[in-house]
PDB file of N, CA and C in Angstrom:
ATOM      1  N   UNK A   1      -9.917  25.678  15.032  1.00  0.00           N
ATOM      2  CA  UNK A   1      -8.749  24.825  15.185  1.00  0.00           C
ATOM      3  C   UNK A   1      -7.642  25.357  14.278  1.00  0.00           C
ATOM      4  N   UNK A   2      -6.354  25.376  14.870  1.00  0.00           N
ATOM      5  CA  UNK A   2      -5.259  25.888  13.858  1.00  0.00           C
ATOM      6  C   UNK A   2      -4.721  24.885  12.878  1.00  0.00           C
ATOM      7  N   UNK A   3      -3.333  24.777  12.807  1.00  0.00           N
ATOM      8  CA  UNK A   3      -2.380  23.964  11.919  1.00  0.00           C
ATOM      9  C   UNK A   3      -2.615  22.508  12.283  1.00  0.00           C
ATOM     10  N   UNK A   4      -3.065  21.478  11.666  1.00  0.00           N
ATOM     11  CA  UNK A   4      -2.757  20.324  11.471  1.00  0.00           C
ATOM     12  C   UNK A   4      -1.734  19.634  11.067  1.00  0.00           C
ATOM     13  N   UNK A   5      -1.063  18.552  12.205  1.00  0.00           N
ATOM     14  CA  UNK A   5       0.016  17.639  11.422  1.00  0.00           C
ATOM     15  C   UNK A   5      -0.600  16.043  11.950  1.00  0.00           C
ATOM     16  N   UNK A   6      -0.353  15.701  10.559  1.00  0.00           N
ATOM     17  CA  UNK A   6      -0.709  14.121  10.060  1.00  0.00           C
ATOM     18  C   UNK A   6       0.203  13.769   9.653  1.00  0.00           C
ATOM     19  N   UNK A   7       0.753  12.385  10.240  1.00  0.00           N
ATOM     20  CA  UNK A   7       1.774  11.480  10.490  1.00  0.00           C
ATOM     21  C   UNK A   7       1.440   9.872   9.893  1.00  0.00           C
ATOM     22  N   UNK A   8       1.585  10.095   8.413  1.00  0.00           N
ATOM     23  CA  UNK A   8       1.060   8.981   7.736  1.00  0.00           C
ATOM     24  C   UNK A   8       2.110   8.029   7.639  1.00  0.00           C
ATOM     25  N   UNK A   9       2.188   6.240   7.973  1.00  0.00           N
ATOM     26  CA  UNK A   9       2.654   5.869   8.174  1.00  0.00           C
ATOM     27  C   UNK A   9       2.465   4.833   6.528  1.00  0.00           C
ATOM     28  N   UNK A  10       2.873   4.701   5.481  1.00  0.00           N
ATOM     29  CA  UNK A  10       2.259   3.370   4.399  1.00  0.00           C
ATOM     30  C   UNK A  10       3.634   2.577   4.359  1.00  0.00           C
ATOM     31  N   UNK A  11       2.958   1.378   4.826  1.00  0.00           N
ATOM     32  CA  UNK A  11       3.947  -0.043   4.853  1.00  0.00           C
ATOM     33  C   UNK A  11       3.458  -0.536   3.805  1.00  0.00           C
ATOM     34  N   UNK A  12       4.357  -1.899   3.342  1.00  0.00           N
ATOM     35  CA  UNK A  12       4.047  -2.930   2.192  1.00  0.00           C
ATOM     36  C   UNK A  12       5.114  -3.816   2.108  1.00  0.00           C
ATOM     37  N   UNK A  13       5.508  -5.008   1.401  1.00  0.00           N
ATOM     38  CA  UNK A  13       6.280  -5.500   0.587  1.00  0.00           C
ATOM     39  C   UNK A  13       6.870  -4.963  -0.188  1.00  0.00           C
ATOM     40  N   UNK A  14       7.965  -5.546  -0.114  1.00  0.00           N
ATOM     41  CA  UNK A  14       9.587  -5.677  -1.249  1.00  0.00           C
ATOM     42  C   UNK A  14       9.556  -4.363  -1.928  1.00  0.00           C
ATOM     43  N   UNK A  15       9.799  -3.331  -0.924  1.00  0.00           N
ATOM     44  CA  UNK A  15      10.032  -2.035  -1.506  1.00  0.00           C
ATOM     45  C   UNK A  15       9.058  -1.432  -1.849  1.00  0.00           C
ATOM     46  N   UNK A  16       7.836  -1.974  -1.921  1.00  0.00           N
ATOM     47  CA  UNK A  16       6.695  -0.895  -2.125  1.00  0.00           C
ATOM     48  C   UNK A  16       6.078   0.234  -2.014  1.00  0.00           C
ATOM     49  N   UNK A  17       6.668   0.343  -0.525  1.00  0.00           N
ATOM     50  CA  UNK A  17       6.442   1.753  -0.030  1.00  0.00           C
ATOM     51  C   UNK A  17       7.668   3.075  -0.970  1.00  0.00           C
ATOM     52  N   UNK A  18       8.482   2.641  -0.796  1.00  0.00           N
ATOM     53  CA  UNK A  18       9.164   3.120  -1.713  1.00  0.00           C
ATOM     54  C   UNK A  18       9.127   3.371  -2.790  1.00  0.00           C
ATOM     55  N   UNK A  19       8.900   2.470  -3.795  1.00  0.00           N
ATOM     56  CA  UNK A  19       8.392   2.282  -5.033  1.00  0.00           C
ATOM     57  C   UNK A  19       6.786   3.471  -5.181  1.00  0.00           C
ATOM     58  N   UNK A  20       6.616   3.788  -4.022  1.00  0.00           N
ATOM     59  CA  UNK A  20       4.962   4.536  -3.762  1.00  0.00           C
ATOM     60  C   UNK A  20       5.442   5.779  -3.979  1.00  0.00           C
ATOM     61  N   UNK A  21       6.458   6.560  -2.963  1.00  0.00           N
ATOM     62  CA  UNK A  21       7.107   7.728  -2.559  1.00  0.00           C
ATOM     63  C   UNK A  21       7.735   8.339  -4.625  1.00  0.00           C
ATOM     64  N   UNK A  22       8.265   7.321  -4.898  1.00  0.00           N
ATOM     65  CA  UNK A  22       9.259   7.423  -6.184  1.00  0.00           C
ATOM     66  C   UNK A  22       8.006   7.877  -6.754  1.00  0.00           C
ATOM     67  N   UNK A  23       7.037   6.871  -7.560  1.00  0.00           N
ATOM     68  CA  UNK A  23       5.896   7.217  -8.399  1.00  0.00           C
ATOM     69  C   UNK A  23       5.129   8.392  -8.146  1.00  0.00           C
ATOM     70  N   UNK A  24       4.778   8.637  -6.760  1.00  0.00           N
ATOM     71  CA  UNK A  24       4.606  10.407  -6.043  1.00  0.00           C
ATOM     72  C   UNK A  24       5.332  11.057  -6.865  1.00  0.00           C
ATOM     73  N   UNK A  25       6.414  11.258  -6.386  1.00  0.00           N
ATOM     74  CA  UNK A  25       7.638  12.765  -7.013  1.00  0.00           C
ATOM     75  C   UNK A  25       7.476  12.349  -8.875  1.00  0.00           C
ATOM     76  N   UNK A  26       7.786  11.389  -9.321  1.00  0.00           N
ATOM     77  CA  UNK A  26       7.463  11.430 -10.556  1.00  0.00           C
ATOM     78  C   UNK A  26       6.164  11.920 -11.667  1.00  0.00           C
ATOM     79  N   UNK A  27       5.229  11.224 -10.473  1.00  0.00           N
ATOM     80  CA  UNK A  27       4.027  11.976 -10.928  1.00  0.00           C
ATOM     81  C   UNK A  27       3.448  13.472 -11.209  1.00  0.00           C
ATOM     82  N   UNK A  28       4.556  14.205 -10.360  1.00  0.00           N
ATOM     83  CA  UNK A  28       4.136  15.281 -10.131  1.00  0.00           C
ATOM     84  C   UNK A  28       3.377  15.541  -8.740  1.00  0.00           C
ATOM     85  N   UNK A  29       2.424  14.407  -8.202  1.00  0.00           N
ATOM     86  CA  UNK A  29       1.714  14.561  -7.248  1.00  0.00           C
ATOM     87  C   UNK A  29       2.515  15.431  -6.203  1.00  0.00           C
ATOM     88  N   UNK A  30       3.109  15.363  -5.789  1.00  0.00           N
ATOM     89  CA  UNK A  30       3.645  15.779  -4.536  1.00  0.00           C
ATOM     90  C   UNK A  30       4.143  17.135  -4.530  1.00  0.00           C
ATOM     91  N   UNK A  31       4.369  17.454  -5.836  1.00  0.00           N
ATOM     92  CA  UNK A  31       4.963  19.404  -6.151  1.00  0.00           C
ATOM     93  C   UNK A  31       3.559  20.108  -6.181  1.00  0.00           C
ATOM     94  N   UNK A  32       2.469  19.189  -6.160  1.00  0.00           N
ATOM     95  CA  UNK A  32       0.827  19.580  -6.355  1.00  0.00           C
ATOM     96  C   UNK A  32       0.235  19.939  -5.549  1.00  0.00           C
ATOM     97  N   UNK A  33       0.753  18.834  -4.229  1.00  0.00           N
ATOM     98  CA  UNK A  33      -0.140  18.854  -2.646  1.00  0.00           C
ATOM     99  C   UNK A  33       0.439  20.048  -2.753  1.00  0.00           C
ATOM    100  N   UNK A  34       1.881  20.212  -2.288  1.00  0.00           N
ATOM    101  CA  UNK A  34       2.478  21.183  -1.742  1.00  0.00           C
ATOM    102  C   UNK A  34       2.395  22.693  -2.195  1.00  0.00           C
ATOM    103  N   UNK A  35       1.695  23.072  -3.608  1.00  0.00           N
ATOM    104  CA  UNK A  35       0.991  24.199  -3.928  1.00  0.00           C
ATOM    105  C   UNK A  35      -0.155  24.340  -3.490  1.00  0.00           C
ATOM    106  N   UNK A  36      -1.185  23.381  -3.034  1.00  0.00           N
ATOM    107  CA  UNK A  36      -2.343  23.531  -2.225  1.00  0.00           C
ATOM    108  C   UNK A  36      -2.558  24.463  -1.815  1.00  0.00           C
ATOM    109  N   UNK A  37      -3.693  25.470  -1.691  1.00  0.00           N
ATOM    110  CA  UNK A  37      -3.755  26.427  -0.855  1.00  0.00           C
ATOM    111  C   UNK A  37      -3.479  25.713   0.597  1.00  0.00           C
ATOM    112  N   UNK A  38      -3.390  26.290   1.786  1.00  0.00           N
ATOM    113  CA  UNK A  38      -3.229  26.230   3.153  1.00  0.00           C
ATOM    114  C   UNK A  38      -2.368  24.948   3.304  1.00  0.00           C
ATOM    115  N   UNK A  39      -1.019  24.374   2.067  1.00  0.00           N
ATOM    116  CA  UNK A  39      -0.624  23.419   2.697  1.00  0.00           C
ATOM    117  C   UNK A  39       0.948  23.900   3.492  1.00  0.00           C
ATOM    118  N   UNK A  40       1.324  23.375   4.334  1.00  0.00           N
ATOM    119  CA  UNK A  40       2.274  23.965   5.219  1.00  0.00           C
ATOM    120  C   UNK A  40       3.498  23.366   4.650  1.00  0.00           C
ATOM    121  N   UNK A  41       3.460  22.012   4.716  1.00  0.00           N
ATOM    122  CA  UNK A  41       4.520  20.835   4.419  1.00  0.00           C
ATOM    123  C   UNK A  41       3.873  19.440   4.154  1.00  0.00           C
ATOM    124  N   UNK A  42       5.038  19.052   3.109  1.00  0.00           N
ATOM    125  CA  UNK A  42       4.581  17.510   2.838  1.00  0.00           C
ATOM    126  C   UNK A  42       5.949  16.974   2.508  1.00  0.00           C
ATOM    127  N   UNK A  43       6.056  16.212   3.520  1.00  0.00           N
ATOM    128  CA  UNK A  43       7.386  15.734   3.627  1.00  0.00           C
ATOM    129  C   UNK A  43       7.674  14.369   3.861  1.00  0.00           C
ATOM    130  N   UNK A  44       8.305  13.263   2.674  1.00  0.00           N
ATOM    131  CA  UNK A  44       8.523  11.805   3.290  1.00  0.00           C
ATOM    132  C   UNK A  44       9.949  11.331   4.232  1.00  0.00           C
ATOM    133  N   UNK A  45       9.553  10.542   4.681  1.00  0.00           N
ATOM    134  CA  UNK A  45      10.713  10.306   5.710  1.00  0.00           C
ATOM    135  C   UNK A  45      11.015   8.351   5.817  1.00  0.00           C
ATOM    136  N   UNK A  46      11.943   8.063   6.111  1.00  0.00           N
ATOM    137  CA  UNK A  46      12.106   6.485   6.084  1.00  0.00           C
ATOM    138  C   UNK A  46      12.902   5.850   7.227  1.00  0.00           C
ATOM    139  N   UNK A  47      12.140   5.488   8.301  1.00  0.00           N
ATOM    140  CA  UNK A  47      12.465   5.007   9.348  1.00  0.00           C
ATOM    141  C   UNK A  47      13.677   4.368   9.310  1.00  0.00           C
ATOM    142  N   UNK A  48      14.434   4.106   9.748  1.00  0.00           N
ATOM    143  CA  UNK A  48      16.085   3.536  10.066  1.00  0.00           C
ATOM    144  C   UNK A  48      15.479   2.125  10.289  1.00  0.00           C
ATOM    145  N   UNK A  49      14.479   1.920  11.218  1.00  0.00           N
ATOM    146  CA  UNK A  49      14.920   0.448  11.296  1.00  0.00           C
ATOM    147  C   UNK A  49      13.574  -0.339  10.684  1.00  0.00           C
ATOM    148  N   UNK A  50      12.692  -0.194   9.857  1.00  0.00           N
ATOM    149  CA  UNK A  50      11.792  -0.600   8.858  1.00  0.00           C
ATOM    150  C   UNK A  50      12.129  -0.194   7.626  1.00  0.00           C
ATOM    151  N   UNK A  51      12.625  -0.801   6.568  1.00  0.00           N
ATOM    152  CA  UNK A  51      13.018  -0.677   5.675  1.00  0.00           C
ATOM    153  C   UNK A  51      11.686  -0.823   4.583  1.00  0.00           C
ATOM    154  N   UNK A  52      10.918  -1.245   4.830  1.00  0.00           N
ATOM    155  CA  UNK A  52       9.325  -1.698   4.084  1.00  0.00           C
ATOM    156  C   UNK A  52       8.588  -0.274   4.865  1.00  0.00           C
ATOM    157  N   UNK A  53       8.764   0.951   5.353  1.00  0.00           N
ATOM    158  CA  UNK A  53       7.910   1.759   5.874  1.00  0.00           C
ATOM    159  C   UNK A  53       8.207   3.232   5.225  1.00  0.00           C
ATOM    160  N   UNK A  54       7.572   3.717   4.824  1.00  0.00           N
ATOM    161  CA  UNK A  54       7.750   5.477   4.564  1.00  0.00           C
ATOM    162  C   UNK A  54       6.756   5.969   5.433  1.00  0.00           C
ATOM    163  N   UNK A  55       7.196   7.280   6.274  1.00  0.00           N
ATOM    164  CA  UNK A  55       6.600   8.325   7.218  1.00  0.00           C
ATOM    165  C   UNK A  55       6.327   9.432   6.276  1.00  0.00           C
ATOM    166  N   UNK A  56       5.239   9.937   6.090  1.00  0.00           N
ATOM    167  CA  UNK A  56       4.659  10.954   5.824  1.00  0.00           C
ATOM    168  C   UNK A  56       4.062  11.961   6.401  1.00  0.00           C
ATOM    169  N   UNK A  57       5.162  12.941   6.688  1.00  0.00           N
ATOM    170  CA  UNK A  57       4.799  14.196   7.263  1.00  0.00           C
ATOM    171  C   UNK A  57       3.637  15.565   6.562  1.00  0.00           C
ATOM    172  N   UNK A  58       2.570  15.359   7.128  1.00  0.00           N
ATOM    173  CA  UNK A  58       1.569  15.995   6.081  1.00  0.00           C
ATOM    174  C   UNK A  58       1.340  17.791   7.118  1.00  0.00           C
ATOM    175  N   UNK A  59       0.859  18.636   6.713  1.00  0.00           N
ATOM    176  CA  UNK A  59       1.124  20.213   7.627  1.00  0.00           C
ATOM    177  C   UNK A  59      -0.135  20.531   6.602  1.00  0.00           C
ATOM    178  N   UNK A  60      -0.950  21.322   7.592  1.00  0.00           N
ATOM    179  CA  UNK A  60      -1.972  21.766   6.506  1.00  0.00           C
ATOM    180  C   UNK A  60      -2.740  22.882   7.742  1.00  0.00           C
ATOM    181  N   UNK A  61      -2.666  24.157   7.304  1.00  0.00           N
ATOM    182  CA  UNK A  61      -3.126  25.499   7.683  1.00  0.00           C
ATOM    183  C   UNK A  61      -4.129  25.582   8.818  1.00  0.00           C
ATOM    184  N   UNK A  62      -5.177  24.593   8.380  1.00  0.00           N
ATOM    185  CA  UNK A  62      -6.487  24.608   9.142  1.00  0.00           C
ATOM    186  C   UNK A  62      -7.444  23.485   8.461  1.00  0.00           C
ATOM    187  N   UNK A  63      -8.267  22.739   8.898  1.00  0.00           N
ATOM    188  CA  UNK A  63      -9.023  21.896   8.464  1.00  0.00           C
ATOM    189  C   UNK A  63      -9.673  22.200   7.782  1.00  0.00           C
ATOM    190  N   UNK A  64     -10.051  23.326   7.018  1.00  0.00           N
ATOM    191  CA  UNK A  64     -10.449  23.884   5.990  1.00  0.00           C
ATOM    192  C   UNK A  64      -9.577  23.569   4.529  1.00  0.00           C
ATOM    193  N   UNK A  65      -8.635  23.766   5.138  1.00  0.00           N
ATOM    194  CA  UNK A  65      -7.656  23.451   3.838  1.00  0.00           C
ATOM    195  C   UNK A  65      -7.391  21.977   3.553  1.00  0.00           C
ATOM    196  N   UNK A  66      -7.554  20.886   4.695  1.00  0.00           N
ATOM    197  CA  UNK A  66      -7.624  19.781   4.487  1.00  0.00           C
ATOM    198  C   UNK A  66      -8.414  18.754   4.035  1.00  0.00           C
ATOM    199  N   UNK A  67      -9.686  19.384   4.163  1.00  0.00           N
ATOM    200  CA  UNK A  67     -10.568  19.368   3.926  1.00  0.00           C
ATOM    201  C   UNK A  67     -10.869  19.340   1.890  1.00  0.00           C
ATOM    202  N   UNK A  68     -10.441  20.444   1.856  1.00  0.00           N
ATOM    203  CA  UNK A  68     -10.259  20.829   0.685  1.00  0.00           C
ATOM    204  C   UNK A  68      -9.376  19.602  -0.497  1.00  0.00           C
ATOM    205  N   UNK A  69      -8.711  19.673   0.257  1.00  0.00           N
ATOM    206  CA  UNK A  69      -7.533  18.566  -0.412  1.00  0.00           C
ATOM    207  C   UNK A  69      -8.074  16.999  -0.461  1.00  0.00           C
ATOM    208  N   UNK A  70      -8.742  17.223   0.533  1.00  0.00           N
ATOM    209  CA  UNK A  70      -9.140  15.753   0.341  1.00  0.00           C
ATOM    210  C   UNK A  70     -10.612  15.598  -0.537  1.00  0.00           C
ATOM    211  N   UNK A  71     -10.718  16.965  -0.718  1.00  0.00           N
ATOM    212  CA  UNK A  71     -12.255  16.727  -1.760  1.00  0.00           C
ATOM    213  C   UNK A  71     -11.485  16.921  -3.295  1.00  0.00           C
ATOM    214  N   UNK A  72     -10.001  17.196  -2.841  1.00  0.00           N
ATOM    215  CA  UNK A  72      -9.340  17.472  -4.559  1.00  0.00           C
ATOM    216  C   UNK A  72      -9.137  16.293  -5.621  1.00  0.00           C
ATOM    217  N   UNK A  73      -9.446  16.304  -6.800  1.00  0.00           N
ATOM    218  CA  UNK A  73      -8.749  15.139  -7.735  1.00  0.00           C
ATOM    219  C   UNK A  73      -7.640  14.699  -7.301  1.00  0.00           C
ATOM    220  N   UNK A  74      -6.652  15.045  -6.861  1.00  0.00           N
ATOM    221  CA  UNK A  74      -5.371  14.527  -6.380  1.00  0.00           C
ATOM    222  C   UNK A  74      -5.741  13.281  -5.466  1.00  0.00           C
ATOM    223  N   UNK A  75      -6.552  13.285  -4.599  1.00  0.00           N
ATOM    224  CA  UNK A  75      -6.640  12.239  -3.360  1.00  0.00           C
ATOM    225  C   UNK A  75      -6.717  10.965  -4.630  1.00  0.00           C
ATOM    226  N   UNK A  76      -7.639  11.223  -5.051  1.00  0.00           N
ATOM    227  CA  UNK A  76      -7.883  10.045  -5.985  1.00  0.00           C
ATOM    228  C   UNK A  76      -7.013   9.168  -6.231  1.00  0.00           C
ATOM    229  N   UNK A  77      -6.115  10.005  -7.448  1.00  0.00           N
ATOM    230  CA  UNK A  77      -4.519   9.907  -7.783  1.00  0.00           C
ATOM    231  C   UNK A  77      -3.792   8.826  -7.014  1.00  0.00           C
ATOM    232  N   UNK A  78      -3.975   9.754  -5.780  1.00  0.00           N
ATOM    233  CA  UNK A  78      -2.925   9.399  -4.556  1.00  0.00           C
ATOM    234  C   UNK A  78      -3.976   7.825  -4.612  1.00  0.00           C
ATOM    235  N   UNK A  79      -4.673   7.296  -4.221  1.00  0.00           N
ATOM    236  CA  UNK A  79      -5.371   5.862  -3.691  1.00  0.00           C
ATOM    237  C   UNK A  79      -5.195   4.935  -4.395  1.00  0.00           C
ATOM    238  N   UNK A  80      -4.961   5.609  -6.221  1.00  0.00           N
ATOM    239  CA  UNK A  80      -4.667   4.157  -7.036  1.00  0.00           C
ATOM    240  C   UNK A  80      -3.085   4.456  -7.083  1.00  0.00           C
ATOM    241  N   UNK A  81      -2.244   5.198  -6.745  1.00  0.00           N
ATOM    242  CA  UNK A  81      -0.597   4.698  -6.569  1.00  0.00           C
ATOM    243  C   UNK A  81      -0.929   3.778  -5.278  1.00  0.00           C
ATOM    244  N   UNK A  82      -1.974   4.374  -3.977  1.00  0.00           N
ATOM    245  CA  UNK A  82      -1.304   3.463  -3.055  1.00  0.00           C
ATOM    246  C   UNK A  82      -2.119   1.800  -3.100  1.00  0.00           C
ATOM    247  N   UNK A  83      -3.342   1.955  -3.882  1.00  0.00           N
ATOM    248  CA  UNK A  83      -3.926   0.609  -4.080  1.00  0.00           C
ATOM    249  C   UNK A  83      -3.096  -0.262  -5.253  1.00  0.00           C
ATOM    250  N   UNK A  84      -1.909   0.084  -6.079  1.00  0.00           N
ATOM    251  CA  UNK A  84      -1.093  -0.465  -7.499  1.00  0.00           C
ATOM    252  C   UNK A  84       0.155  -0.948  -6.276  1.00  0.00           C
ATOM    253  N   UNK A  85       0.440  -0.188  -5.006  1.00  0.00           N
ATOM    254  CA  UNK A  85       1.583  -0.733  -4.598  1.00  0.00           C
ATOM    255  C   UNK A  85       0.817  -1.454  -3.640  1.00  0.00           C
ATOM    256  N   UNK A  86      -0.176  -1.941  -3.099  1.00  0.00           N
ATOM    257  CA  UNK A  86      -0.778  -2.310  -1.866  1.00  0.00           C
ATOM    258  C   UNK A  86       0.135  -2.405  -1.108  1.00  0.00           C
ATOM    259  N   UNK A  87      -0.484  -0.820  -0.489  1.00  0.00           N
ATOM    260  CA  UNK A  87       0.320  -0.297   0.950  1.00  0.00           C
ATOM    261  C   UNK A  87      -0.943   0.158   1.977  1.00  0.00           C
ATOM    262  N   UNK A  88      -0.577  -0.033   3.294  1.00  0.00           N
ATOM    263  CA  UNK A  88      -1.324   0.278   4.110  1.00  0.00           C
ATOM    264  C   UNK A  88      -0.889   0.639   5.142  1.00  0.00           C
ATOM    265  N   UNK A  89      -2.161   2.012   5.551  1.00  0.00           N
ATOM    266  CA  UNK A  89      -1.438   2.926   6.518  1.00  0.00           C
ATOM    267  C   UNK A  89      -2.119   2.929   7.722  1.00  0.00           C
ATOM    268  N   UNK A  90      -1.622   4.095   8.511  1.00  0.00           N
ATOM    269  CA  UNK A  90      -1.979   4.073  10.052  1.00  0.00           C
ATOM    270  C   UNK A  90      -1.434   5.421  10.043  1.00  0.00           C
ATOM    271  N   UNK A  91      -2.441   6.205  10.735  1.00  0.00           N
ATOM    272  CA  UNK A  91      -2.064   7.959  10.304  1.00  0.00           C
ATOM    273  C   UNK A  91      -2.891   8.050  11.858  1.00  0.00           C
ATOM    274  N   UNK A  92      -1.542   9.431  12.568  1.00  0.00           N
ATOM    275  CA  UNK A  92      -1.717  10.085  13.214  1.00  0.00           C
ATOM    276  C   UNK A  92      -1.957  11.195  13.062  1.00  0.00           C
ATOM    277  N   UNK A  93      -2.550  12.059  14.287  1.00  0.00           N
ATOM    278  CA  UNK A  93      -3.497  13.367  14.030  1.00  0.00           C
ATOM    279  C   UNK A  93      -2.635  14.197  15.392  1.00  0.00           C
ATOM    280  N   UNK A  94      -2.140  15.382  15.369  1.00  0.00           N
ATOM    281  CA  UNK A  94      -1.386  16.160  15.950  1.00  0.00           C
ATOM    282  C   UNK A  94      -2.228  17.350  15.540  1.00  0.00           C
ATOM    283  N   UNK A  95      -2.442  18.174  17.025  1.00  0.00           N
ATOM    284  CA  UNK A  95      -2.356  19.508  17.064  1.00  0.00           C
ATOM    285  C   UNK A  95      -1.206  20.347  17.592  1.00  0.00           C
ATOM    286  N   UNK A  96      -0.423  21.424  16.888  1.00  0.00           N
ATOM    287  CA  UNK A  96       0.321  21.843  17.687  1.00  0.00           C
ATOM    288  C   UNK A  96       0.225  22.540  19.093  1.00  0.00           C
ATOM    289  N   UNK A  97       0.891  22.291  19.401  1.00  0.00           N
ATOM    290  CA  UNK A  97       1.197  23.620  20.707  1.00  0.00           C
ATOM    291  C   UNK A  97       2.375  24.589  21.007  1.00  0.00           C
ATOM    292  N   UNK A  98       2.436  25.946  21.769  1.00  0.00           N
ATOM    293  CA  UNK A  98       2.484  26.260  22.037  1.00  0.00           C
ATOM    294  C   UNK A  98       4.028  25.812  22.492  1.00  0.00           C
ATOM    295  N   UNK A  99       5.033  26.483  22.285  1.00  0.00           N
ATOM    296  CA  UNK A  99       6.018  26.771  23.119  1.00  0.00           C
ATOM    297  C   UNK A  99       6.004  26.454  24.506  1.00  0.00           C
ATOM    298  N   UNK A 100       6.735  25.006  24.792  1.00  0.00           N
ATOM    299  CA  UNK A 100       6.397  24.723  26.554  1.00  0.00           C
ATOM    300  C   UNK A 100       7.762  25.222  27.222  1.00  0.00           C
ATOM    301  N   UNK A 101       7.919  25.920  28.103  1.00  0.00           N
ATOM    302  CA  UNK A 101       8.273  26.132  28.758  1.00  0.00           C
ATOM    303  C   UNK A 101       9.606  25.431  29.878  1.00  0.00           C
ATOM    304  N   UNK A 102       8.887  23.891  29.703  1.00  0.00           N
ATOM    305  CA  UNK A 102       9.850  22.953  30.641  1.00  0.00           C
ATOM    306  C   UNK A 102      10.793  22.080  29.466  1.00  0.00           C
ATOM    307  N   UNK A 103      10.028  22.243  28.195  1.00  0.00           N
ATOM    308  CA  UNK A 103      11.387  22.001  27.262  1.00  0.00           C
ATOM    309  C   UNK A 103      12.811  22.975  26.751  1.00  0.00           C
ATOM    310  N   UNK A 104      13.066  23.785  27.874  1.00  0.00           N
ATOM    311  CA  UNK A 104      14.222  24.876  27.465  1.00  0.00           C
ATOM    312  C   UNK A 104      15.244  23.691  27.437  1.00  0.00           C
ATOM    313  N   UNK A 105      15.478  22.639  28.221  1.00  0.00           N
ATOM    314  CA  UNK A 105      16.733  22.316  28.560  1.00  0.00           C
ATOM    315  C   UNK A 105      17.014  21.240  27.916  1.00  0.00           C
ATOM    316  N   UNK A 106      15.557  20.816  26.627  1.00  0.00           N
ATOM    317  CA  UNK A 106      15.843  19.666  26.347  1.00  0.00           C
ATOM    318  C   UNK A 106      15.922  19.931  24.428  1.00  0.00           C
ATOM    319  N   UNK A 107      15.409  21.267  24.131  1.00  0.00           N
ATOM    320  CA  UNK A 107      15.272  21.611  22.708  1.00  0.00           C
ATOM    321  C   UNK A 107      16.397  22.578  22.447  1.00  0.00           C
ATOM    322  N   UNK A 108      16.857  22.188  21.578  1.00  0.00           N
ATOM    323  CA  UNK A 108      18.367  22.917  20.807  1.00  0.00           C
ATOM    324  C   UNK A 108      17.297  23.492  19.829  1.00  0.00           C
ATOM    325  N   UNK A 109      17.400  25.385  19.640  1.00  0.00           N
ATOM    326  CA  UNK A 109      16.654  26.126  18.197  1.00  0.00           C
ATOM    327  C   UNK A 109      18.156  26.334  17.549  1.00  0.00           C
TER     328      UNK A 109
END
């Protein structure tokens, strides 16, 4: 299996999710994932019309490498920021593909 993208979704109360993302970058955590061996991208994002939601764009080489990460001290880390903000997620699983063909007319490179 190639590149993995995981589409982590952590909601909460009165800014929490936010308050989650902030304590990440402060921590350091997040300059950490992203030295990972095989990590591609780790990127947060904040929906326009949920203001209580951060999107987490996660990219990781091969399930080997994800694998990895999730057997790392960091995960840990990561569970008591997100169990201190009680946030809860809903994560999607994407494989890429391949250059389609019938999207010429609809993708601007």
């Amino acid at each position: 299996m190639g590149m993995l993208v995981i589409n982590i979704y952590y909601s909460g109360k009165n800014g929490a999710a936010h308050s989650f993302v902030k304590a990440m970058e402060e921590t350091g955590l997040v300059k950490m994932i992203r030295n990972e061996p095989g990590n591609l991208g780790y990127e947060y994002f904040y929906p326009v019309d949920d203001g209580e939601t951060v999107l987490l764009i996660d990219k990781w080489m091969d399930e080997h490498a994800l694998d990895a990460h999730h057997q790392s001290p960091l995960m840990g880390q990561i569970a008591e920021l997100r169990d201190r903000f009680d946030l809860h997620m809903r994560v999607e699983w994407y494989v890429p593909i391949e250059d389609n063909p019938s999207d010429e007319g609809y993708v601007r490179h």
